[in-house]
Protein backbone atom coordinates (compact mmCIF):
# COMPACT_ATOMS: atom_id res chain seq x y z
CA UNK A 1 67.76 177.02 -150.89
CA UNK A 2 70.33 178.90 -148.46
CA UNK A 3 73.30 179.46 -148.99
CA UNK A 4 76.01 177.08 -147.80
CA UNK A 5 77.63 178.37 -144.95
CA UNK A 6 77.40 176.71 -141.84
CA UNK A 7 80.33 174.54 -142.10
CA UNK A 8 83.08 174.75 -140.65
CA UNK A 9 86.13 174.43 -142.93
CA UNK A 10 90.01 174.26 -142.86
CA UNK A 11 91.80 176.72 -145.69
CA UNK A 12 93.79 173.60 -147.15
CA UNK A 13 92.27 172.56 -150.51
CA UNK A 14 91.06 169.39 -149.90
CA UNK A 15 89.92 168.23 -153.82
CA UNK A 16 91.30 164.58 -154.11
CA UNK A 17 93.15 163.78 -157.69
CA UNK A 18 91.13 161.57 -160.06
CA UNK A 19 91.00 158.01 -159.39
CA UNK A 20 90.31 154.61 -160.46
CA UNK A 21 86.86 153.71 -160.23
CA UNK A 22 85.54 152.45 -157.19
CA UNK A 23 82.26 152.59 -157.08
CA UNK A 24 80.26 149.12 -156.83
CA UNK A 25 76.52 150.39 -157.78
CA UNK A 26 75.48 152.18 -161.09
CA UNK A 27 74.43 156.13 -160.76
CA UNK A 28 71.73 157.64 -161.67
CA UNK A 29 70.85 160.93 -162.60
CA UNK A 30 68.91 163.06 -160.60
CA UNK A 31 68.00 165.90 -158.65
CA UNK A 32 66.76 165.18 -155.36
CA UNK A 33 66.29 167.11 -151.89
CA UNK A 34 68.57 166.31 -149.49
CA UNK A 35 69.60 167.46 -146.09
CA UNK A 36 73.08 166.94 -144.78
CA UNK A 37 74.11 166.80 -141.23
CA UNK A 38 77.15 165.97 -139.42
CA UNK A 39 78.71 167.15 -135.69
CA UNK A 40 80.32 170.37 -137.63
CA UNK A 41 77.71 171.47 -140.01
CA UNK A 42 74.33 172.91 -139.31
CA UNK A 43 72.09 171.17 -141.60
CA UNK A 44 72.91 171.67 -145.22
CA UNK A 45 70.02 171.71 -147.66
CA UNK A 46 70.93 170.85 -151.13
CA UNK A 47 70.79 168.54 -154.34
CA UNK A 48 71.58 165.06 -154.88
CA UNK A 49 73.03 165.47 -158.81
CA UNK A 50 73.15 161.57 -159.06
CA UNK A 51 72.42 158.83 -156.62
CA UNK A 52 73.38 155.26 -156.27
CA UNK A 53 72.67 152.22 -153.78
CA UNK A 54 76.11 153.16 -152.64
CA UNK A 55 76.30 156.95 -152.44
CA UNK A 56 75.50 160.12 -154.08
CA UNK A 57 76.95 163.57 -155.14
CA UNK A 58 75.61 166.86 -153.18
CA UNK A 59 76.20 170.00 -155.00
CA UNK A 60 77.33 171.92 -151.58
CA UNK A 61 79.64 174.97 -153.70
CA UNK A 62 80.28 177.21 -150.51
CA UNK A 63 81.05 175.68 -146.89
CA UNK A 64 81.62 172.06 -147.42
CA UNK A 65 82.09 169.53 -144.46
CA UNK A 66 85.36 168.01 -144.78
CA UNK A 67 86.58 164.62 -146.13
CA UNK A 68 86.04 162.13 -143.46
CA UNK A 69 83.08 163.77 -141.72
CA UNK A 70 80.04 161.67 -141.36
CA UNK A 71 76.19 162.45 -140.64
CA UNK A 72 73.12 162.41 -140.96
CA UNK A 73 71.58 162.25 -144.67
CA UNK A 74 67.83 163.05 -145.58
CA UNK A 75 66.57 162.56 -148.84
CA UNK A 76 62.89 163.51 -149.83
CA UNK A 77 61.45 161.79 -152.74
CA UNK A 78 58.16 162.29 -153.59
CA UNK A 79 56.08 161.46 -150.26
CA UNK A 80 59.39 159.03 -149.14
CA UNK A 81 61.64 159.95 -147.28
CA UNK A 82 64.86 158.19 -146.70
CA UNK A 83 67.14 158.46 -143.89
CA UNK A 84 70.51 157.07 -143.75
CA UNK A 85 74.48 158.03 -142.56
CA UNK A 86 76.89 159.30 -144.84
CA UNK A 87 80.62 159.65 -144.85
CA UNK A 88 82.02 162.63 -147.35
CA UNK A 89 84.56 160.73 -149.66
CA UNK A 90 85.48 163.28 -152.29
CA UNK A 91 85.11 167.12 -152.63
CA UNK A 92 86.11 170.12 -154.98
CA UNK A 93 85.05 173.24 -155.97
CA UNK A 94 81.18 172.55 -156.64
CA UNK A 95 80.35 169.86 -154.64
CA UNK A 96 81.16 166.70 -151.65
CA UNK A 97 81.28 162.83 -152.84
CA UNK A 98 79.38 160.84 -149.68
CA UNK A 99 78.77 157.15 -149.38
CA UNK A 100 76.05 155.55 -147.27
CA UNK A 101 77.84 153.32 -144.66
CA UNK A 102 74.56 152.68 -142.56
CA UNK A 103 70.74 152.50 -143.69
CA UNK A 104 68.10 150.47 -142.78
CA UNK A 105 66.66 147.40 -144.81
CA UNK A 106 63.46 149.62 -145.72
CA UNK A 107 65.64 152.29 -146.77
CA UNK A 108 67.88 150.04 -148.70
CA UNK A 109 64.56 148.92 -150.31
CA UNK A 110 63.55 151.76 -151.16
CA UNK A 111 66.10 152.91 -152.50
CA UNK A 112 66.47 150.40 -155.03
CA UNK A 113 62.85 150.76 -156.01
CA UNK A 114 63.16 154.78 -156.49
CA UNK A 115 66.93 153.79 -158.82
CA UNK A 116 65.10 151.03 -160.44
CA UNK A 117 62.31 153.44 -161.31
CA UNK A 118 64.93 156.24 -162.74
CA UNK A 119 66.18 153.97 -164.48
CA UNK A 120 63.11 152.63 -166.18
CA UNK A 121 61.74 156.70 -166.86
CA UNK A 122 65.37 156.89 -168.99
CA UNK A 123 65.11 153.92 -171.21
């Protein structure tokens, strides 16, 4: 993978303090392809450390698009791939917090079959 460093980026530290838990869907482990794009980012290829129905965790440890930015999301598992937008919720020093705020039914689908399945390989 390339390095990070198509993003443009503001000098201000933007890591966000620890919070409550919010997330509604359980995460799962993993390390899956993904390519992140949004209006001030060239593509971004990276990892997906953990996924969930309701977002995931990119390790992105150079350029990073900043909180609030949405695009595109691409994630390549196996022979799927799944294609949905993201909005970056979270960030510090190794890596940007996204949700999915728009996917299709088959990707939702999908999606739940892949997290079912991870979750099934670590029982």
């Amino acid at each position: 993978m390339e390095a990070n460093t198509a993003c443009k980026t503001k000098p201000s530290d933007q890591t966000m303090p620890h919070k409550v838990e919010q997330r509604q869907h359980a995460r799962q482990l993993s390390q899956i392809e993904v390519e992140f794009s949004s209006a001030d980012c060239q593509p971004l290829h990276t990892l997906a450390e953990n996924i969930s129905l309701g977002g995931a965790w990119l390790t992105l440890s150079l350029k990073q698009p900043d909180i609030g930015a949405v695009g595109k999301l691409h994630a390549k598992i196996n022979d799927l791939n799944l294609y949905m937008m993201a909005k970056v919720v979270r960030k510090n020093s190794i890596g940007v917090g996204v949700t999915f705020i728009d996917m299709g039914f088959e990707t939702y689908d999908r999606l739940r079959k892949i997290m079912q399945h991870i979750d099934n390989q670590s029982e």
